[in-house]
PDB file of N, CA and C in Angstrom:
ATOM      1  N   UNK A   1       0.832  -1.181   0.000  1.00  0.00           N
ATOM      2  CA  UNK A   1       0.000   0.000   0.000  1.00  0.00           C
ATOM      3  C   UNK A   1       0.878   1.245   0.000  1.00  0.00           C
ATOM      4  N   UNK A   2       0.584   2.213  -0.770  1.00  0.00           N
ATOM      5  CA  UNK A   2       0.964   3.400  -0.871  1.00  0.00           C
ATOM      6  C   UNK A   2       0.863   4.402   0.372  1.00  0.00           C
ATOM      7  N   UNK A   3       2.184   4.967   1.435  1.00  0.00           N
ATOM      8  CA  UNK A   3       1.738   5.631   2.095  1.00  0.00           C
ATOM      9  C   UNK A   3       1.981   6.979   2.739  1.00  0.00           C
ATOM     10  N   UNK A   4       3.250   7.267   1.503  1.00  0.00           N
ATOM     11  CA  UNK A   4       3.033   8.825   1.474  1.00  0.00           C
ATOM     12  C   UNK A   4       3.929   8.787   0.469  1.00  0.00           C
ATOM     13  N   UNK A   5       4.069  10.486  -0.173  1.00  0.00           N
ATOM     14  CA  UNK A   5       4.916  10.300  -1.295  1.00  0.00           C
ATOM     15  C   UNK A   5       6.508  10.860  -0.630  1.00  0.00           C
ATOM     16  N   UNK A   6       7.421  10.078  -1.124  1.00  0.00           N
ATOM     17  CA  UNK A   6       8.940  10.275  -0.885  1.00  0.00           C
ATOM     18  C   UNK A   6       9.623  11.063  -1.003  1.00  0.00           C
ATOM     19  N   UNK A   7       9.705  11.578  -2.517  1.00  0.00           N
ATOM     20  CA  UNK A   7      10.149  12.445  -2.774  1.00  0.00           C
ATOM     21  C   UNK A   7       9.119  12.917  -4.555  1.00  0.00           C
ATOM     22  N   UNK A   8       9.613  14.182  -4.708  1.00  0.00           N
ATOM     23  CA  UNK A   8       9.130  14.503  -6.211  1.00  0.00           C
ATOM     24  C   UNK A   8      10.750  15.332  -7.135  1.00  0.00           C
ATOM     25  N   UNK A   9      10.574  14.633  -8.271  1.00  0.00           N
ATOM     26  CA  UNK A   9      11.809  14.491  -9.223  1.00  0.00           C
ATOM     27  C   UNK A   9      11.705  15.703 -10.050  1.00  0.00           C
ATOM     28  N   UNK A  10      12.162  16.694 -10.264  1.00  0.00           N
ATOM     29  CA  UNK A  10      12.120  17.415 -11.203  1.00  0.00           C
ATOM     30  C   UNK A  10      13.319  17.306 -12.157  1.00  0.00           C
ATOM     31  N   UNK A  11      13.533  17.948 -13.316  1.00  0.00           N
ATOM     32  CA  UNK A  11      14.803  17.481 -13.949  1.00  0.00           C
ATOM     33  C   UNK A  11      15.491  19.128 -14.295  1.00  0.00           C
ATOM     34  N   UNK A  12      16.581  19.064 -14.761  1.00  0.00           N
ATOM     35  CA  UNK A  12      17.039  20.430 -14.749  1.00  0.00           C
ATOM     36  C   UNK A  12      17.948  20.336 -15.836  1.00  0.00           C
ATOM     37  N   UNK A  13      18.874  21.037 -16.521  1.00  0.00           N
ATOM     38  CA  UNK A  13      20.017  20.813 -17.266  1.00  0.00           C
ATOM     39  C   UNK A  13      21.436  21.103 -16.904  1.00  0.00           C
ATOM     40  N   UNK A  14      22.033  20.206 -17.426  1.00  0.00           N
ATOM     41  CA  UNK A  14      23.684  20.121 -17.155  1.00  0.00           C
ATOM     42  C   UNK A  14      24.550  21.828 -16.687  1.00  0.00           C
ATOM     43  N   UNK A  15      24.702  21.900 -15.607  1.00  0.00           N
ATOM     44  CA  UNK A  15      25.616  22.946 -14.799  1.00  0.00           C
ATOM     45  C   UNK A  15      24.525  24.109 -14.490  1.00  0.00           C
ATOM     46  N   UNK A  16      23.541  23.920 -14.077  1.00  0.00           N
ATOM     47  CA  UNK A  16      22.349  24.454 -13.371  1.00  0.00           C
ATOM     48  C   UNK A  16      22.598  24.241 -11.809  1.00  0.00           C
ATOM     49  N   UNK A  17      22.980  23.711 -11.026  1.00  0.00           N
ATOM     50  CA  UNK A  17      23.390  23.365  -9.962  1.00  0.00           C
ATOM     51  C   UNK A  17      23.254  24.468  -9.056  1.00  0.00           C
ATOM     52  N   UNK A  18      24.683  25.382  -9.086  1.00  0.00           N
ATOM     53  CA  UNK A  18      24.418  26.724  -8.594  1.00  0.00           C
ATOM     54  C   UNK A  18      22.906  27.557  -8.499  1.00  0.00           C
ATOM     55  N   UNK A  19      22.880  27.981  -9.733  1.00  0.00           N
ATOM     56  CA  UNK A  19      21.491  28.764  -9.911  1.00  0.00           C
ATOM     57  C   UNK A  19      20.119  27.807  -9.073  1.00  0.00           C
ATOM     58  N   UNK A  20      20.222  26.456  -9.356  1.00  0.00           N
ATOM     59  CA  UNK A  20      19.205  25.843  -8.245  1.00  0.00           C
ATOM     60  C   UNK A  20      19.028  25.560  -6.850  1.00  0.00           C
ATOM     61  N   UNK A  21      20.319  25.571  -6.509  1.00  0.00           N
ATOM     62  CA  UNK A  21      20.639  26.258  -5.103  1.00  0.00           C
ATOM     63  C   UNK A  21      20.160  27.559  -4.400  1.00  0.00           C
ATOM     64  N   UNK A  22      20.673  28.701  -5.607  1.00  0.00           N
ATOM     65  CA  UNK A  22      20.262  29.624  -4.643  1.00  0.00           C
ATOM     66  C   UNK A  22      18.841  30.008  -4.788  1.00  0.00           C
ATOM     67  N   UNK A  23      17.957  29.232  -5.893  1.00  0.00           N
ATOM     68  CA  UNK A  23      16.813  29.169  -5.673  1.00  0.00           C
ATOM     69  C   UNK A  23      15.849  28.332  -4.617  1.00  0.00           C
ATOM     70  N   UNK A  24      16.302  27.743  -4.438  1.00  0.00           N
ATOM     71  CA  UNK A  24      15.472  26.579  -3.533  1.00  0.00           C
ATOM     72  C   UNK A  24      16.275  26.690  -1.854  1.00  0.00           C
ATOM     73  N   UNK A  25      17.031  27.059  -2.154  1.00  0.00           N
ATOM     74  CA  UNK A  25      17.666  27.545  -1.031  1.00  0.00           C
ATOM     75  C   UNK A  25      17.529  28.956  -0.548  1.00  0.00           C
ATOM     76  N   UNK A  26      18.094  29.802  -1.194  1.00  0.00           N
ATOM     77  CA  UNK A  26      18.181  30.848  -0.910  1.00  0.00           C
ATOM     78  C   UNK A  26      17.023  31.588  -0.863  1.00  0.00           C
ATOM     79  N   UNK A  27      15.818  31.269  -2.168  1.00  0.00           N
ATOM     80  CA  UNK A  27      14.407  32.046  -2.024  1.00  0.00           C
ATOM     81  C   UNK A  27      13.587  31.049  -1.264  1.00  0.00           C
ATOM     82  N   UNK A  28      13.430  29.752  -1.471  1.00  0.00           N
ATOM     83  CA  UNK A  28      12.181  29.046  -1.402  1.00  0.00           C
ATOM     84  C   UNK A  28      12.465  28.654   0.494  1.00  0.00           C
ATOM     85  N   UNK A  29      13.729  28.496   0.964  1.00  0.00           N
ATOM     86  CA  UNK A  29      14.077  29.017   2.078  1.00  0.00           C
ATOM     87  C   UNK A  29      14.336  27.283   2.588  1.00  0.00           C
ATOM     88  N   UNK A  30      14.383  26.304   1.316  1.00  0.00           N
ATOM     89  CA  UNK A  30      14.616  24.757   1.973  1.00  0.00           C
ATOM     90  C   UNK A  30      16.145  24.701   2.121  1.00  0.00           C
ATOM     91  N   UNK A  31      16.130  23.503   2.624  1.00  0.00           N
ATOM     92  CA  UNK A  31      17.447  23.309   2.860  1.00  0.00           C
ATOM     93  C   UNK A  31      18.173  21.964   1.976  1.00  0.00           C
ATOM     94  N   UNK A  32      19.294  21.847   1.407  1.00  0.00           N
ATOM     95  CA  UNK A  32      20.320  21.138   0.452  1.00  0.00           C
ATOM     96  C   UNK A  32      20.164  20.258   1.213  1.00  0.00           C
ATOM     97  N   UNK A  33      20.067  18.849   1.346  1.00  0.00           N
ATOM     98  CA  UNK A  33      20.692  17.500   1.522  1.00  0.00           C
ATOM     99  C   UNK A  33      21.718  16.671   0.123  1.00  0.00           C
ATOM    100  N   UNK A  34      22.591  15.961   0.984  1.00  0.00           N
ATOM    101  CA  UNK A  34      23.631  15.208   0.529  1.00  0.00           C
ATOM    102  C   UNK A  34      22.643  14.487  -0.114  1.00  0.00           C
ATOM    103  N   UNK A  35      23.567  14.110  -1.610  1.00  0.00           N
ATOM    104  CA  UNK A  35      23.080  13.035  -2.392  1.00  0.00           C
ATOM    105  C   UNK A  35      24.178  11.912  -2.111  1.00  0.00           C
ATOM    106  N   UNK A  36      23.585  10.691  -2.473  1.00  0.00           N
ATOM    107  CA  UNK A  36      24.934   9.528  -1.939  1.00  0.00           C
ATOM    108  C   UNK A  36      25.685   9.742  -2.900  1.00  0.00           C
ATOM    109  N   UNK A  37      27.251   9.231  -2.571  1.00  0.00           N
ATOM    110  CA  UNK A  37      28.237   9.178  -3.834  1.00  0.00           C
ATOM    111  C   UNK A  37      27.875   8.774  -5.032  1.00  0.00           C
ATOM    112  N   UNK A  38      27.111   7.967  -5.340  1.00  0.00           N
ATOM    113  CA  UNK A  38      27.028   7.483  -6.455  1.00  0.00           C
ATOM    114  C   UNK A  38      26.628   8.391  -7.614  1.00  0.00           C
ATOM    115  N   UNK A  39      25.232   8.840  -6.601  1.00  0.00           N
ATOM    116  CA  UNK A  39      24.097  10.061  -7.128  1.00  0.00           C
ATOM    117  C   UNK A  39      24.603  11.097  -7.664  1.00  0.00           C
ATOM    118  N   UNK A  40      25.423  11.330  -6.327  1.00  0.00           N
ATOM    119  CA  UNK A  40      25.911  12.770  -6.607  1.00  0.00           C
ATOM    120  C   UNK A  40      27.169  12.924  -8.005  1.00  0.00           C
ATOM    121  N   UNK A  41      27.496  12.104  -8.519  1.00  0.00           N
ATOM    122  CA  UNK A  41      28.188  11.617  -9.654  1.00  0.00           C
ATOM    123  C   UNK A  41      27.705  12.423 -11.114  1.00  0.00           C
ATOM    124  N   UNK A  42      26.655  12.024 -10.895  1.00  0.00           N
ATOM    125  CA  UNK A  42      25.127  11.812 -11.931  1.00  0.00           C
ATOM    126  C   UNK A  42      25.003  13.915 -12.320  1.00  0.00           C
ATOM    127  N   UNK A  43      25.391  14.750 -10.916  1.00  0.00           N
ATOM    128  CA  UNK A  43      25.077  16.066 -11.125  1.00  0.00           C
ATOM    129  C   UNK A  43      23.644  16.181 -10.230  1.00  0.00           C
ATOM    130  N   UNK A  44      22.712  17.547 -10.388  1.00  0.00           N
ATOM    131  CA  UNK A  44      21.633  17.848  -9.907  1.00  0.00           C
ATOM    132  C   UNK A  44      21.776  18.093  -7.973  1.00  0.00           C
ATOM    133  N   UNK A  45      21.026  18.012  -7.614  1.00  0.00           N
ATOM    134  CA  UNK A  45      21.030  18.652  -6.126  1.00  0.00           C
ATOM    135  C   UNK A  45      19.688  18.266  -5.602  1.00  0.00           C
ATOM    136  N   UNK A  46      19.788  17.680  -4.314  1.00  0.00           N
ATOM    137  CA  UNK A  46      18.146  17.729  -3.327  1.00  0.00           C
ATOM    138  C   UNK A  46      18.319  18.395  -2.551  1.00  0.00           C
ATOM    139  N   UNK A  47      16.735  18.916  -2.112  1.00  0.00           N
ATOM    140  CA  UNK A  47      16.531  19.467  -1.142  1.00  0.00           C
ATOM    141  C   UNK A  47      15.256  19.074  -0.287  1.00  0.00           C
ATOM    142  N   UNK A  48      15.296  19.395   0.750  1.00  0.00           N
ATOM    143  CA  UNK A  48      14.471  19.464   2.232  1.00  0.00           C
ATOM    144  C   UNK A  48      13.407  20.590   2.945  1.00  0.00           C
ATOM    145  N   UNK A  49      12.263  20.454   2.971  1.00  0.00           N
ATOM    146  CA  UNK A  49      11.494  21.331   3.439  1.00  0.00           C
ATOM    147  C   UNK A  49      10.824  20.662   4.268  1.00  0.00           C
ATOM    148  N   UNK A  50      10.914  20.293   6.217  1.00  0.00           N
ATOM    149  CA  UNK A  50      10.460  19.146   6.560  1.00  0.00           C
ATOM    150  C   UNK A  50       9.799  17.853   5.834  1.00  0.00           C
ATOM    151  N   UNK A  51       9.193  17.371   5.881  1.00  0.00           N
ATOM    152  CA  UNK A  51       8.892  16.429   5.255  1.00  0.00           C
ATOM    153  C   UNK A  51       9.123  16.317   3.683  1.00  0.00           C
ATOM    154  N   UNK A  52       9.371  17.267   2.897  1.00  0.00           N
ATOM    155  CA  UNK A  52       9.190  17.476   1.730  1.00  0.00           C
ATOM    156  C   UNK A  52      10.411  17.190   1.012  1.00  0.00           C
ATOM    157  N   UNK A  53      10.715  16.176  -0.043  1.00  0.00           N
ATOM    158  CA  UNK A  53      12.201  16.594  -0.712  1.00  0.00           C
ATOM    159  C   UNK A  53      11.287  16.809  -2.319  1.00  0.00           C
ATOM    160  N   UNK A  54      12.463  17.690  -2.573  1.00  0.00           N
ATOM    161  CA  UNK A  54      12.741  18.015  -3.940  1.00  0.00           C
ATOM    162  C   UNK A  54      14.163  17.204  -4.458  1.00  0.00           C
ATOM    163  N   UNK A  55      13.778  16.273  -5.996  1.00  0.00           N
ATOM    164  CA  UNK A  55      15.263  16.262  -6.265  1.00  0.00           C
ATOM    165  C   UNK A  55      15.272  16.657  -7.726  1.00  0.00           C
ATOM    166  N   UNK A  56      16.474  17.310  -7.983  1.00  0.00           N
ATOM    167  CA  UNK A  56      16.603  17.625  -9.082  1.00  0.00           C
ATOM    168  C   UNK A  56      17.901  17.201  -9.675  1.00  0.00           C
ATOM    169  N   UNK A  57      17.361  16.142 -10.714  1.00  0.00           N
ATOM    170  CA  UNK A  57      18.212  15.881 -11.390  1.00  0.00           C
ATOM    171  C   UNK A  57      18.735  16.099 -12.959  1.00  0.00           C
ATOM    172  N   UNK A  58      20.041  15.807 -13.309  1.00  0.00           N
ATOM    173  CA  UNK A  58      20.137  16.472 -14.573  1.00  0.00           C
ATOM    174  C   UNK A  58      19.880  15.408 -15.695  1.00  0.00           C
ATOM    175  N   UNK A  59      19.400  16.452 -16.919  1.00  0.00           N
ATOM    176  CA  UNK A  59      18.839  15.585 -18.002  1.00  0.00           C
ATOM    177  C   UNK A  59      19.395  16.672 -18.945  1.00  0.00           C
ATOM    178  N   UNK A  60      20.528  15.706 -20.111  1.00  0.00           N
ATOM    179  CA  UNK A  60      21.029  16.556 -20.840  1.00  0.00           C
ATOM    180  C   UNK A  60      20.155  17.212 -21.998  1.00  0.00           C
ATOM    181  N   UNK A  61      19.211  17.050 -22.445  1.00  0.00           N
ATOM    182  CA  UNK A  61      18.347  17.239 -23.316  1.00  0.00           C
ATOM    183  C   UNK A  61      16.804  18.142 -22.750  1.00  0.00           C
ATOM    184  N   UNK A  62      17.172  18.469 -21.830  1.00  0.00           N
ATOM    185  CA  UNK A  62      16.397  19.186 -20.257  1.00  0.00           C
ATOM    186  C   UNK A  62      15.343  20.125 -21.256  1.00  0.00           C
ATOM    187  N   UNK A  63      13.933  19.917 -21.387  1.00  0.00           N
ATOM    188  CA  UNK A  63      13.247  20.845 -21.195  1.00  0.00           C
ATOM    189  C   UNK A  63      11.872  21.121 -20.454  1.00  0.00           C
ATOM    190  N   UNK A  64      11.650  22.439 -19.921  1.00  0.00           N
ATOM    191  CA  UNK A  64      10.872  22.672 -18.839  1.00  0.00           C
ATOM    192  C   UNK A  64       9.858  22.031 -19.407  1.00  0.00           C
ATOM    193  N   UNK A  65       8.893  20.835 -18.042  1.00  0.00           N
ATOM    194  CA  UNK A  65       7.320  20.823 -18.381  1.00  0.00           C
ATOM    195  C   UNK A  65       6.743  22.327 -18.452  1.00  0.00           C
ATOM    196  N   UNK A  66       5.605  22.582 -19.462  1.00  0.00           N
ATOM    197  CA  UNK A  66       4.858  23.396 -19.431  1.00  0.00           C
ATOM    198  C   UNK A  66       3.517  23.214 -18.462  1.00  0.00           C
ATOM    199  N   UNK A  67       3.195  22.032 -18.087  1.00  0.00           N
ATOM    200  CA  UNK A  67       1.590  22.089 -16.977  1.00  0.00           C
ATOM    201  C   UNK A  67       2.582  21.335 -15.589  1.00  0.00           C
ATOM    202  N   UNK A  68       2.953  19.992 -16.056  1.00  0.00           N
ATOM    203  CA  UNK A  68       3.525  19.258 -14.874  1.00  0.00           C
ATOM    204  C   UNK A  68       4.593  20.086 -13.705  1.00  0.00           C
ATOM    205  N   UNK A  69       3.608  19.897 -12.149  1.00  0.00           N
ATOM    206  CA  UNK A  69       4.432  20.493 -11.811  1.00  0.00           C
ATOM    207  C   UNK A  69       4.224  19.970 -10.141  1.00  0.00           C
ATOM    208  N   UNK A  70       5.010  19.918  -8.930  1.00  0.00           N
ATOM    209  CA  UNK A  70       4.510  19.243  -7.972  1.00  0.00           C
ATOM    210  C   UNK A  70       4.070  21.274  -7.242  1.00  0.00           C
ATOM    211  N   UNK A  71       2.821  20.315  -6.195  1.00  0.00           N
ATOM    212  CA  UNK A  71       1.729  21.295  -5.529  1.00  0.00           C
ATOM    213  C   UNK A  71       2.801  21.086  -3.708  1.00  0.00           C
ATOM    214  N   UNK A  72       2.958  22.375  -3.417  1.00  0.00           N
ATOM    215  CA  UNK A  72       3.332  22.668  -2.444  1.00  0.00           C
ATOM    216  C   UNK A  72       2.687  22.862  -1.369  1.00  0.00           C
ATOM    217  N   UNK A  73       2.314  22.466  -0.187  1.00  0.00           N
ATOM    218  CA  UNK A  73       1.238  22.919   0.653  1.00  0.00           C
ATOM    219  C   UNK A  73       1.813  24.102   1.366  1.00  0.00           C
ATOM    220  N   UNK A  74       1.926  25.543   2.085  1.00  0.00           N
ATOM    221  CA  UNK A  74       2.312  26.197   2.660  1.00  0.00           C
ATOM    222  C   UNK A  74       1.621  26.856   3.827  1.00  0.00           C
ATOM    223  N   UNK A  75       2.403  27.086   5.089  1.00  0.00           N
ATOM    224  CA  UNK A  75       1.593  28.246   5.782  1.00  0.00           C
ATOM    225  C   UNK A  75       1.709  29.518   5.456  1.00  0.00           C
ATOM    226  N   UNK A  76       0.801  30.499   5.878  1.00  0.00           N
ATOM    227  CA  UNK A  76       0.888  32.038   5.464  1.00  0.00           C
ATOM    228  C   UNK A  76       1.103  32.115   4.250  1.00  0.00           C
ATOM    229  N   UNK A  77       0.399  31.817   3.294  1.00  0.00           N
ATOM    230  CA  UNK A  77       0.581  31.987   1.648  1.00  0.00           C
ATOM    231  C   UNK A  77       1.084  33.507   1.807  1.00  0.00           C
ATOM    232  N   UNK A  78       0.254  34.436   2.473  1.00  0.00           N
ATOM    233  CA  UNK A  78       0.864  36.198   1.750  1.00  0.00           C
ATOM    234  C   UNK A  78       1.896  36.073   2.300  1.00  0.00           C
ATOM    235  N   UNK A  79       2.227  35.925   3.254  1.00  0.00           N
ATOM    236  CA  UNK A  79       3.277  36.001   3.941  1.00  0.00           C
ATOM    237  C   UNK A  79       4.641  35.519   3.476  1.00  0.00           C
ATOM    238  N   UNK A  80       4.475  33.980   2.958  1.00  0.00           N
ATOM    239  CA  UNK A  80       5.441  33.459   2.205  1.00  0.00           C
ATOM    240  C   UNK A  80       5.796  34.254   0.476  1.00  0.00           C
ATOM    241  N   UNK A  81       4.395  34.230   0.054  1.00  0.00           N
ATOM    242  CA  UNK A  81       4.727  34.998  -1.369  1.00  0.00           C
ATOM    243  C   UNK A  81       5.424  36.439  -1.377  1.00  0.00           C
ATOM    244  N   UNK A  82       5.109  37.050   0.123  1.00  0.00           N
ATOM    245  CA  UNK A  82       5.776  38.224  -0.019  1.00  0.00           C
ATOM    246  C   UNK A  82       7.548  37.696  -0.087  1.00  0.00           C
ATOM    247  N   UNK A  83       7.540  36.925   0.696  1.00  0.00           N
ATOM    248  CA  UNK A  83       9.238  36.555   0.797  1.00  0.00           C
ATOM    249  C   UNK A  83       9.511  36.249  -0.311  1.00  0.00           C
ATOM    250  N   UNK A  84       8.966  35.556  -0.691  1.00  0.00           N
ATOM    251  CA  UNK A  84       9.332  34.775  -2.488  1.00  0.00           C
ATOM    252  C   UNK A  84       9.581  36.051  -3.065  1.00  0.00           C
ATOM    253  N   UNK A  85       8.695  37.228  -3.413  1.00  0.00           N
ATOM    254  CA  UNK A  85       8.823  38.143  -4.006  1.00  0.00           C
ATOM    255  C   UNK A  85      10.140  39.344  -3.584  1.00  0.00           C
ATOM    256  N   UNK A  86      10.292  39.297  -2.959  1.00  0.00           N
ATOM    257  CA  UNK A  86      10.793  40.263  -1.917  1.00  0.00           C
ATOM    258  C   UNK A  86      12.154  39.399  -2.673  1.00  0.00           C
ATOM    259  N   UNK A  87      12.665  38.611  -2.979  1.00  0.00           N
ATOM    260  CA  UNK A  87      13.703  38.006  -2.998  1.00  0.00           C
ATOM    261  C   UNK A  87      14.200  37.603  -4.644  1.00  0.00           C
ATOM    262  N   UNK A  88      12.630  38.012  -5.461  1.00  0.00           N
ATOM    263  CA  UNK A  88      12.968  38.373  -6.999  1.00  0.00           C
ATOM    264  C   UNK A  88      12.300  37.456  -7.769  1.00  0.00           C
ATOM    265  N   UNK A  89      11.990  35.862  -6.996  1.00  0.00           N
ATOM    266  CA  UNK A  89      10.868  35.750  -7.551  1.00  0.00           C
ATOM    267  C   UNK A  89       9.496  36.038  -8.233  1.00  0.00           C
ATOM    268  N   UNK A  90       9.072  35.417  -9.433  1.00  0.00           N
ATOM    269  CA  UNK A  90       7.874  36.568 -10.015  1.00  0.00           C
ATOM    270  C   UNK A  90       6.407  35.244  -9.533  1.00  0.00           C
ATOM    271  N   UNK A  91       5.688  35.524  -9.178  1.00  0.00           N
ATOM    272  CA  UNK A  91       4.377  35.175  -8.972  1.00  0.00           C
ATOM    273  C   UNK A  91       2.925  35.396  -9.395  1.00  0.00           C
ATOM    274  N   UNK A  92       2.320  33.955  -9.815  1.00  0.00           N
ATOM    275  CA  UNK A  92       1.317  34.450 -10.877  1.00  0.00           C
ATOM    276  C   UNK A  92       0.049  33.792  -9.476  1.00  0.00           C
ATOM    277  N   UNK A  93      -0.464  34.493  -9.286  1.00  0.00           N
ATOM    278  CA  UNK A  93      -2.121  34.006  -8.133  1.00  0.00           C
ATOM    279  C   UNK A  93      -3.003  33.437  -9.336  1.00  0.00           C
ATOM    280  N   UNK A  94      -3.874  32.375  -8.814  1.00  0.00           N
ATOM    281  CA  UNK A  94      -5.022  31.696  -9.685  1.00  0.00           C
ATOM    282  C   UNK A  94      -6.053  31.336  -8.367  1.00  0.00           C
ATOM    283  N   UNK A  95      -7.100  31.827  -8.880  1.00  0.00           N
ATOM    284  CA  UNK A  95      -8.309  31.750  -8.140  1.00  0.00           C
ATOM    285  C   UNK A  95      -8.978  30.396  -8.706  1.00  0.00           C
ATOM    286  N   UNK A  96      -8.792  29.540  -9.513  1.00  0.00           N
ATOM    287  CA  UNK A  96      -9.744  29.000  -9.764  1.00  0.00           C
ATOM    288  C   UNK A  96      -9.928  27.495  -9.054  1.00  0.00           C
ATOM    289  N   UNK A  97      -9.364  27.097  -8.071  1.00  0.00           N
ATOM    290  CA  UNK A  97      -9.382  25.960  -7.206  1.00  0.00           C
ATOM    291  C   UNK A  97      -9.749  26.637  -5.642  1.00  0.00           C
ATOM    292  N   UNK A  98     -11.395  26.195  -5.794  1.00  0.00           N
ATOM    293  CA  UNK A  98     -12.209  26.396  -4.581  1.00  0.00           C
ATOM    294  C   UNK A  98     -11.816  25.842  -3.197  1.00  0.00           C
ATOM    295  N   UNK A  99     -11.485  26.911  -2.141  1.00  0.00           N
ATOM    296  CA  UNK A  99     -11.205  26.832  -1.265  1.00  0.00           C
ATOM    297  C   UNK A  99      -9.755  26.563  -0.460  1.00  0.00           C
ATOM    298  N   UNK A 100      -9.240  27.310  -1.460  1.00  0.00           N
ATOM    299  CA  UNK A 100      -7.616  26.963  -1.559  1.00  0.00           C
ATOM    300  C   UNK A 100      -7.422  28.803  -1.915  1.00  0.00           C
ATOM    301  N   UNK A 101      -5.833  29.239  -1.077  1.00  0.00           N
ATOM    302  CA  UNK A 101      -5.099  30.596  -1.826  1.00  0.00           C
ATOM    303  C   UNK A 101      -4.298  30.127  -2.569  1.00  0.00           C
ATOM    304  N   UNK A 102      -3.913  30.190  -3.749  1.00  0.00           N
ATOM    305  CA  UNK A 102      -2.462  29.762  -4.610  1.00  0.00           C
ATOM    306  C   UNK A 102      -1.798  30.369  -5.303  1.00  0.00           C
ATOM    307  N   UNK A 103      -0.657  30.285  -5.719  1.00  0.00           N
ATOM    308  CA  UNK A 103       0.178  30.673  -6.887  1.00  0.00           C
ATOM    309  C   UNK A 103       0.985  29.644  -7.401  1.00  0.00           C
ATOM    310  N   UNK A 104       1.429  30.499  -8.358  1.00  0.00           N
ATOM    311  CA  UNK A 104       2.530  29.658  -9.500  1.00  0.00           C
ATOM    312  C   UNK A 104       4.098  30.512  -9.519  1.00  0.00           C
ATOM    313  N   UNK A 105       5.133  29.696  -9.487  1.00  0.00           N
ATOM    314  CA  UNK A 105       6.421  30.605  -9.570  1.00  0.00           C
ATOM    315  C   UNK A 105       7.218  29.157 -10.535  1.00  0.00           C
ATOM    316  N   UNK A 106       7.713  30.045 -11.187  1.00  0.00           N
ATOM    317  CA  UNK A 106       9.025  29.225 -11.842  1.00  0.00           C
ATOM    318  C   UNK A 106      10.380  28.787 -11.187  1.00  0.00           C
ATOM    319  N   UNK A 107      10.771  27.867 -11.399  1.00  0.00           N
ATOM    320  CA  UNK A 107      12.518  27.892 -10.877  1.00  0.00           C
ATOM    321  C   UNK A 107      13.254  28.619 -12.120  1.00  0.00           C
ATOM    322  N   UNK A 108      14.628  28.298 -11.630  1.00  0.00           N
ATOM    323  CA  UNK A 108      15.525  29.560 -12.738  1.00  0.00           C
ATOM    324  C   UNK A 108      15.445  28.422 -14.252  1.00  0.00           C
ATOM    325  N   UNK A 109      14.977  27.441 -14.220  1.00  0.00           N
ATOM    326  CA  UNK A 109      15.135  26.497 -15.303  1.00  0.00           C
ATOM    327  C   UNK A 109      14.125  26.621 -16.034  1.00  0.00           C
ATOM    328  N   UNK A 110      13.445  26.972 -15.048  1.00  0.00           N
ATOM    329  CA  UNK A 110      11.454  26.595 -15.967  1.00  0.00           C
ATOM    330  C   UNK A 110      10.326  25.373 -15.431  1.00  0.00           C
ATOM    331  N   UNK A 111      11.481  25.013 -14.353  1.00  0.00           N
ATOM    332  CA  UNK A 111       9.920  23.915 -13.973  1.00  0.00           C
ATOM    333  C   UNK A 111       8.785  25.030 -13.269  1.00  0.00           C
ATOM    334  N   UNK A 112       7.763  24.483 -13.123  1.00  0.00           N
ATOM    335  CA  UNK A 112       6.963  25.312 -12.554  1.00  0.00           C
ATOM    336  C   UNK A 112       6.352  24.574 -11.160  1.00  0.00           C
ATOM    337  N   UNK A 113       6.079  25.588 -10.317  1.00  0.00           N
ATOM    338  CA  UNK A 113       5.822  24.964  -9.180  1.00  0.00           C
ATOM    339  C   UNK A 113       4.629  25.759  -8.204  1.00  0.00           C
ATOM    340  N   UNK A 114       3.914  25.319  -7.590  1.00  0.00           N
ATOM    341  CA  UNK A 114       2.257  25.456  -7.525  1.00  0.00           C
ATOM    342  C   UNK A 114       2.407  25.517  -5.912  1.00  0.00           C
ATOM    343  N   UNK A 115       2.062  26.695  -5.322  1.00  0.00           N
ATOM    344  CA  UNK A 115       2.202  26.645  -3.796  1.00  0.00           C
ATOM    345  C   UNK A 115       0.479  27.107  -3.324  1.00  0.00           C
ATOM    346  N   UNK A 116       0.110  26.424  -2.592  1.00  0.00           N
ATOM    347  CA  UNK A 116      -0.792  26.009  -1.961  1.00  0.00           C
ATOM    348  C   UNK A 116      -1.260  26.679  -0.433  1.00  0.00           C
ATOM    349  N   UNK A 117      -2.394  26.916  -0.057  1.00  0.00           N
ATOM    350  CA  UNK A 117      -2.661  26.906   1.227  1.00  0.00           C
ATOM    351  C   UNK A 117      -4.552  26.480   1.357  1.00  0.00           C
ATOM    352  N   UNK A 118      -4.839  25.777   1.982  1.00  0.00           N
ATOM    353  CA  UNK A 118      -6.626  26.000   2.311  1.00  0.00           C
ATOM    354  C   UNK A 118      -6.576  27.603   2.783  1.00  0.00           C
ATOM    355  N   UNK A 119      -7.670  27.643   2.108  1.00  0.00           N
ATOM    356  CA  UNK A 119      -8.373  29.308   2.499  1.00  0.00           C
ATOM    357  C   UNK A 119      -8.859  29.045   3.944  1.00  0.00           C
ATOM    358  N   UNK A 120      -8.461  30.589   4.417  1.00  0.00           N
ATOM    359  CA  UNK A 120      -9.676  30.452   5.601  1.00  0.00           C
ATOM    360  C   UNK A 120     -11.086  30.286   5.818  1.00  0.00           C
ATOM    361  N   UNK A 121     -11.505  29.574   6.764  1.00  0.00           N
ATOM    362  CA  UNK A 121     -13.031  29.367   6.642  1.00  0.00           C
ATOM    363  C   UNK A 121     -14.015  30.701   7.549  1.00  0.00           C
ATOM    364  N   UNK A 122     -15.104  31.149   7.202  1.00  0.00           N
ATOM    365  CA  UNK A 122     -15.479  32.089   7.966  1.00  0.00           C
ATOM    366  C   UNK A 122     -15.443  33.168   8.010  1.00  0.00           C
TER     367      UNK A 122
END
């Protein structure tokens, strides 16, 4: 049985490394984990947001999905988007998923990535 998800894979292109660092690090505010030797061979970088990993690995022929993208759950959506923004990130809001605040932000590559909160009730 399936009982939570592990991790989510995004792919990136060859010597992106840096620039995905200080995105996911530096704006999105997660933190780098070690890839094993082997992995880390291969190129790309993971990261950590409690429970959450991101890995990004490299694909020489790398191009951004245009819809596919993993959904972030967050606290304080304004709060966080202001940081995102505040830090040079660009942010697109979509109203159209009831009962939810959201946006959309790109990484420096082009994946796209979908941050989340339930709306308040009341």
């Amino acid at each position: 049985m399936i009982a939570a998800i592990d991790h989510v894979q995004l792919a990136a292109p060859p010597g992106a490394e840096d620039d995905l660092r200080a995105f996911y690090a530096g704006i999105l505010g997660m933190t780098e984990i070690p890839k094993p030797p082997l992995l880390a061979a291969r190129g790309g970088c993971w990261f950590r947001a409690g429970s959450v990993q991101l890995h990004l690995g490299v694909e020489p022929d790398f191009r951004a999905a245009r819809k596919a993208h993993p959904g972030l759950r967050v606290t304080d959506i304004e709060a966080y988007a202001a940081r995102l923004e505040a830090r040079g990130a660009r942010l697109t809001w979509d109203d159209d998923l009831p009962g939810h605040l959201r946006f959309y932000a790109q990484d420096p590559v082009g994946n796209r990535l979908e941050f989340l909160e339930p709306a308040p009730t009341g």
